[in-house]
Protein backbone atom coordinates (compact mmCIF):
# COMPACT_ATOMS: atom_id res chain seq x y z
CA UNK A 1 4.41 14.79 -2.14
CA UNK A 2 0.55 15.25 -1.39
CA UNK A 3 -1.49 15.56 1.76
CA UNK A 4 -2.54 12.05 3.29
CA UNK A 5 -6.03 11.59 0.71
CA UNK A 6 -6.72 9.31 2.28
CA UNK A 7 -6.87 7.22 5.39
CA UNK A 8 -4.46 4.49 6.26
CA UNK A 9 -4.77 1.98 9.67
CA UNK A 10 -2.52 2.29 12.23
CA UNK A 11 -1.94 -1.28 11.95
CA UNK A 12 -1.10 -0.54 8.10
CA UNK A 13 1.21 2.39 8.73
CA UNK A 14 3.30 0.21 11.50
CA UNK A 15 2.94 -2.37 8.50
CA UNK A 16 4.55 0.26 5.93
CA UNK A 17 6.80 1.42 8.04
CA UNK A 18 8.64 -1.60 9.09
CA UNK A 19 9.58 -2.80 5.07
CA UNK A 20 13.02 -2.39 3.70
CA UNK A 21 11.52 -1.17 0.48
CA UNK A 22 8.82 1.61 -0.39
CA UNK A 23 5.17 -0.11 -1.44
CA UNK A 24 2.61 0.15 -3.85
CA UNK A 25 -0.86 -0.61 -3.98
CA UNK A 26 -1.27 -1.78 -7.53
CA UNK A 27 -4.85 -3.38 -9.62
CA UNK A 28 -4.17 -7.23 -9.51
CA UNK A 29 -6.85 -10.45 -10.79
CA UNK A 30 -7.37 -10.07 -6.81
CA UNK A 31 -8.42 -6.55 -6.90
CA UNK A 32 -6.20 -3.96 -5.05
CA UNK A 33 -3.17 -5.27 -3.07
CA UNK A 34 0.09 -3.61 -1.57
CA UNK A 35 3.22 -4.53 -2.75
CA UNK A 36 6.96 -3.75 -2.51
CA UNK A 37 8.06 -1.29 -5.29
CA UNK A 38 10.73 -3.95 -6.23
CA UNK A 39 7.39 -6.24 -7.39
CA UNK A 40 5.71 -3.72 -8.29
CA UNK A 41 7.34 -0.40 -9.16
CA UNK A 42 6.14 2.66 -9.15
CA UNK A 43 4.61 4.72 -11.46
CA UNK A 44 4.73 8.34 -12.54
CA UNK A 45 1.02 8.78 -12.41
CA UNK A 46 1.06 6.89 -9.10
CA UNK A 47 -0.63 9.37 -6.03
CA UNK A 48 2.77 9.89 -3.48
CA UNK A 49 2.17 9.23 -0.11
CA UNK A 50 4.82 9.52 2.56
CA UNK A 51 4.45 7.04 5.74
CA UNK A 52 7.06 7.86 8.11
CA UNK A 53 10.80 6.96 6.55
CA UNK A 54 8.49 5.34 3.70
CA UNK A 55 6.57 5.93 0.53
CA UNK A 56 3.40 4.52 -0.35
CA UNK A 57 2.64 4.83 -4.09
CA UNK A 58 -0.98 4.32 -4.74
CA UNK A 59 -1.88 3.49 -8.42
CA UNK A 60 -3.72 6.20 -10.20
CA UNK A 61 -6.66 3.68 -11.14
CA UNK A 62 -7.04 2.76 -7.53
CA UNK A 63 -6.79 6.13 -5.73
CA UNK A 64 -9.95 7.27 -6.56
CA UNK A 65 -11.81 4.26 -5.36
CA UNK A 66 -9.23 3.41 -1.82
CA UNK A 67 -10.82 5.29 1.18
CA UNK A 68 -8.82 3.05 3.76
CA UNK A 69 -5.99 1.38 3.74
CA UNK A 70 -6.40 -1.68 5.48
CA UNK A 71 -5.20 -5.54 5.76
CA UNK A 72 -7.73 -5.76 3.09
CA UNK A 73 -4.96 -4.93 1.12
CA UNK A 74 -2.43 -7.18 2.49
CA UNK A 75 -1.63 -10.58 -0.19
CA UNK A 76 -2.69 -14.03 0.97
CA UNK A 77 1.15 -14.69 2.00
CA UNK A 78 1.46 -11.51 4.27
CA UNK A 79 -1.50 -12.27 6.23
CA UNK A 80 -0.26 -15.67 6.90
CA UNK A 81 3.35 -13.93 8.38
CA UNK A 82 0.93 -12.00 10.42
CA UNK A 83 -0.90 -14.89 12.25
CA UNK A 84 -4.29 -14.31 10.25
CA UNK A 85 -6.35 -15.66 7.88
């Protein structure tokens, strides 16, 4: 596992932290977008980063371009089960 590269929202971590599944943030038509691993499974060349009892996989052509992750990230749907748009 790596250091933290980079910085993630405590409204993201709480986010991360309360899935049943490890997530990824993976290169959609959308741009980048976090996903469970069991949509989206991870990758050897993904950058590892723990969250708590989770892991966050980060897709090796969007680490080097995420600074933050944010609800920026989130899909259309999961915003929605949030309460925002």
């Amino acid at each position: 596992m790596q250091k933290k590269p980079l910085t993630i929202v405590p409204e993201m971590e709480e986010y991360i932290r309360s899935k049943t599944s490890d997530q990824r943030i993976a290169t959609t038509c959308e741009g980048p977008l976090i996903f469970s691993v069991k949509i989206s499974p991870s990758k050897p060349t993904d950058l590892v980063i723990q969250v708590g009892e989770r892991t966050l996989y980060v897709s090796a052509l969007q680490a080097p371009l995420i600074k933050v992750v944010d609800s920026r990230l989130l899909p259309r749907c999961a915003l929605f089960k949030m309460g925002k748009r």
